[in-house]
Protein backbone atom coordinates (compact mmCIF):
# COMPACT_ATOMS: atom_id res chain seq x y z
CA UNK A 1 64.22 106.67 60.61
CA UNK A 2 60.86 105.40 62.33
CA UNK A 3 60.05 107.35 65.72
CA UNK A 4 61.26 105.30 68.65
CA UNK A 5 58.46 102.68 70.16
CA UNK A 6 56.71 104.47 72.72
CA UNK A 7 57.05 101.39 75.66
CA UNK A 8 54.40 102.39 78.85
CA UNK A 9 56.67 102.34 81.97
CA UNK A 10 56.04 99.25 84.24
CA UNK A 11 53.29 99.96 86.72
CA UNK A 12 55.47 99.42 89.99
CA UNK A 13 54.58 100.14 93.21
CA UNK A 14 52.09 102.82 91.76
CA UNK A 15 48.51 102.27 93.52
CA UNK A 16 50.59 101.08 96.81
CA UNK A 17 51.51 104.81 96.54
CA UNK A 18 48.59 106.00 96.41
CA UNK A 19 47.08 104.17 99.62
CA UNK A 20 50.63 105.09 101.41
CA UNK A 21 49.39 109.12 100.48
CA UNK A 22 45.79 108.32 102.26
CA UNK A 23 47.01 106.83 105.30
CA UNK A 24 49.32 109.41 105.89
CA UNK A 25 46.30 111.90 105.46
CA UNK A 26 44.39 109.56 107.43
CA UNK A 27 46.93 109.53 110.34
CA UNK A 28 49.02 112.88 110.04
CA UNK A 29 45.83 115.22 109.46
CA UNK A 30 42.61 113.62 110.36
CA UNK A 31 43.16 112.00 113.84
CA UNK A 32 45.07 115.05 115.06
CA UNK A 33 42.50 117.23 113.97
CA UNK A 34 39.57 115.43 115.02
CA UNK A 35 41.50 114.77 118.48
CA UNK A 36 41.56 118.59 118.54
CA UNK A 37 38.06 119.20 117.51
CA UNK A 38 36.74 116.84 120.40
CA UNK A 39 38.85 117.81 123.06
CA UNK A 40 37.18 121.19 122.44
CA UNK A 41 34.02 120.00 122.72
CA UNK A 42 32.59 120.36 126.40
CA UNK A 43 30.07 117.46 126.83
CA UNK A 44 26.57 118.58 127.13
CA UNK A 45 25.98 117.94 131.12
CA UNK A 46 29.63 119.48 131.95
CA UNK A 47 29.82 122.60 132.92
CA UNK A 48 32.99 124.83 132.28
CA UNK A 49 34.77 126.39 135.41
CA UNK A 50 38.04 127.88 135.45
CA UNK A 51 40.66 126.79 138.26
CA UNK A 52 44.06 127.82 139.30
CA UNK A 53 46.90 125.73 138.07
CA UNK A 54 48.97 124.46 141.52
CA UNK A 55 51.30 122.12 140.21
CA UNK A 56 52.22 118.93 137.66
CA UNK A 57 54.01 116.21 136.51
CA UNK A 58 55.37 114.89 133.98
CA UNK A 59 52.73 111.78 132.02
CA UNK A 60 52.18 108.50 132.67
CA UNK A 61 55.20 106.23 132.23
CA UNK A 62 56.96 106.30 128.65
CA UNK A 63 55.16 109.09 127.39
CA UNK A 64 58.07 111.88 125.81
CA UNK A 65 54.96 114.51 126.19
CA UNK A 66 52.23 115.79 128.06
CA UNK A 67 51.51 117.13 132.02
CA UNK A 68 49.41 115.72 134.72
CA UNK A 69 48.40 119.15 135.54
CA UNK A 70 46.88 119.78 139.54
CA UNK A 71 44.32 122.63 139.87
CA UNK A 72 42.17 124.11 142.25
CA UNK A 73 38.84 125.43 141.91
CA UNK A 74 37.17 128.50 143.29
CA UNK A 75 34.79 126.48 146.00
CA UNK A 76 38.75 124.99 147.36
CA UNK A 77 37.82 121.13 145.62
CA UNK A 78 40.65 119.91 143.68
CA UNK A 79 41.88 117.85 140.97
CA UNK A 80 44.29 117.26 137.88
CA UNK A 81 43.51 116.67 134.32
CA UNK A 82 46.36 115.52 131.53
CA UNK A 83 47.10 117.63 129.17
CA UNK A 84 48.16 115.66 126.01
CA UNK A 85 50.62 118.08 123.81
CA UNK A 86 54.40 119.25 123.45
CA UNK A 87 53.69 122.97 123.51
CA UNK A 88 50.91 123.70 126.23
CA UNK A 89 52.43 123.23 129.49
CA UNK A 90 50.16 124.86 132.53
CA UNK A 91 52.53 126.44 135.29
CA UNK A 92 51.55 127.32 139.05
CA UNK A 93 49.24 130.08 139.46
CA UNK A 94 47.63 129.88 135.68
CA UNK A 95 44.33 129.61 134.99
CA UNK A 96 42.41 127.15 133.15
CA UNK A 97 39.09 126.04 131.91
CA UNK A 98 38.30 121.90 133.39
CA UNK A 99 35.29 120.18 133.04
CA UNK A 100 34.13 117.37 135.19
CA UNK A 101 32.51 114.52 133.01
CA UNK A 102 31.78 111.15 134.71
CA UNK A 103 34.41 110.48 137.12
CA UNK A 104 37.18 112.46 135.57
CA UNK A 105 38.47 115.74 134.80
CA UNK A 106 38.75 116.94 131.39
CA UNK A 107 40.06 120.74 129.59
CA UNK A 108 39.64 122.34 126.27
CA UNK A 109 42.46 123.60 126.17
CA UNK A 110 44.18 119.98 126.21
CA UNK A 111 45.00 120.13 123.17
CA UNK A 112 47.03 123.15 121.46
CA UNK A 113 46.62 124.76 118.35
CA UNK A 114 49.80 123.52 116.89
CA UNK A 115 48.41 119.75 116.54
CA UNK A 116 45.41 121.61 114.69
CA UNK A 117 47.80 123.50 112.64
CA UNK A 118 49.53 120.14 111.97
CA UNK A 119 47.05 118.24 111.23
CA UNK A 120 45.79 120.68 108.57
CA UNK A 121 48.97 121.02 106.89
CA UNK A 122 49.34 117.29 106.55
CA UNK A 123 45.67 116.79 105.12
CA UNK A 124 46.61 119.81 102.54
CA UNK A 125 50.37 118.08 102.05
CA UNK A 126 48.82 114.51 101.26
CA UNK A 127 45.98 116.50 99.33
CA UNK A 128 48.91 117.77 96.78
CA UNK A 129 50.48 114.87 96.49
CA UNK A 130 47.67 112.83 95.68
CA UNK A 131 46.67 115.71 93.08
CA UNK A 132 50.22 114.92 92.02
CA UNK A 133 50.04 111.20 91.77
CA UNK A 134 46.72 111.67 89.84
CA UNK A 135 48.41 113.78 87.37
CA UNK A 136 51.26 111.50 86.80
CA UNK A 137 49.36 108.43 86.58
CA UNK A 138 47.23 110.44 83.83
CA UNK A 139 50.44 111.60 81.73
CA UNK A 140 52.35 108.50 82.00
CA UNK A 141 55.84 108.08 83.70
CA UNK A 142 57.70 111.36 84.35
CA UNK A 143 61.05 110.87 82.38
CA UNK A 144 62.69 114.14 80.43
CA UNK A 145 61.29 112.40 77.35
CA UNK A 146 57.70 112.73 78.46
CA UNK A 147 58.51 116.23 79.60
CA UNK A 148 59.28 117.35 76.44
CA UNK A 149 56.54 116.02 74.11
């Protein structure tokens, strides 16, 4: 009996994959981590003073996260700076590092770790599966058949 005709599997949906892997790299794990990154980063003619939480609100209108957080500083001035994540939620009497740059107020702490964490996670998932797609691609289609040869 001859050996069965080895057919190549029909190409499919295969390098729409692929792209689908990126952008969810690109949107799951880079923008979250570069949005934590910057918020971190104090611009150059701000200067860093810590204040005393005194109240907040909920976000702008149909946002399901984040605090308009009030504060006062040390000299009595005031203000309120948003602060953009599910997890860190300023309460009265807290303190926290603001920055003023141009005409509005800004924190490092913004943005939690968690969103970092996140982001990482998702570049390292979408890493793997890319490795993964690679590896199929190379080998062929992944049937028990092609398993066992």
């Amino acid at each position: 009996m001859d050996a069965p005709s080895a057919r190549r599997a029909p190409r499919g949906f295969g390098p729409l994959s692929l792209v689908a892997i990126v952008l969810i790299g690109l949107f799951f794990g880079v923008v979250p981590t570069y949005q934590y990154v910057d918020a971190h980063r104090v611009p150059s003619d701000a200067t860093v003073q810590r204040a005393v939480v005194t109240g907040s609100d909920r976000g702008p209108r149909g946002s399901d996260r984040g605090d308009l957080v009030q504060f006062r500083l040390a000299d009595g001035s005031t203000g309120e700076v948003y602060f953009e994540s599910r997890f860190v939620h300023p309460h009265r009497g807290e303190t926290i590092e603001v920055y003023r740059s141009g005409d509005a107020w800004g924190s490092p702490q913004e943005r939690s770790t968690y969103g970092l964490i996140g982001g990482i996670g998702a570049l390292v998932l979408s890493g793997l599966l890319a490795l993964g797609w690679f590896r199929v691609r190379r080998r062929g289609s992944i049937s028990p058949s092609a398993a066992s040869r």
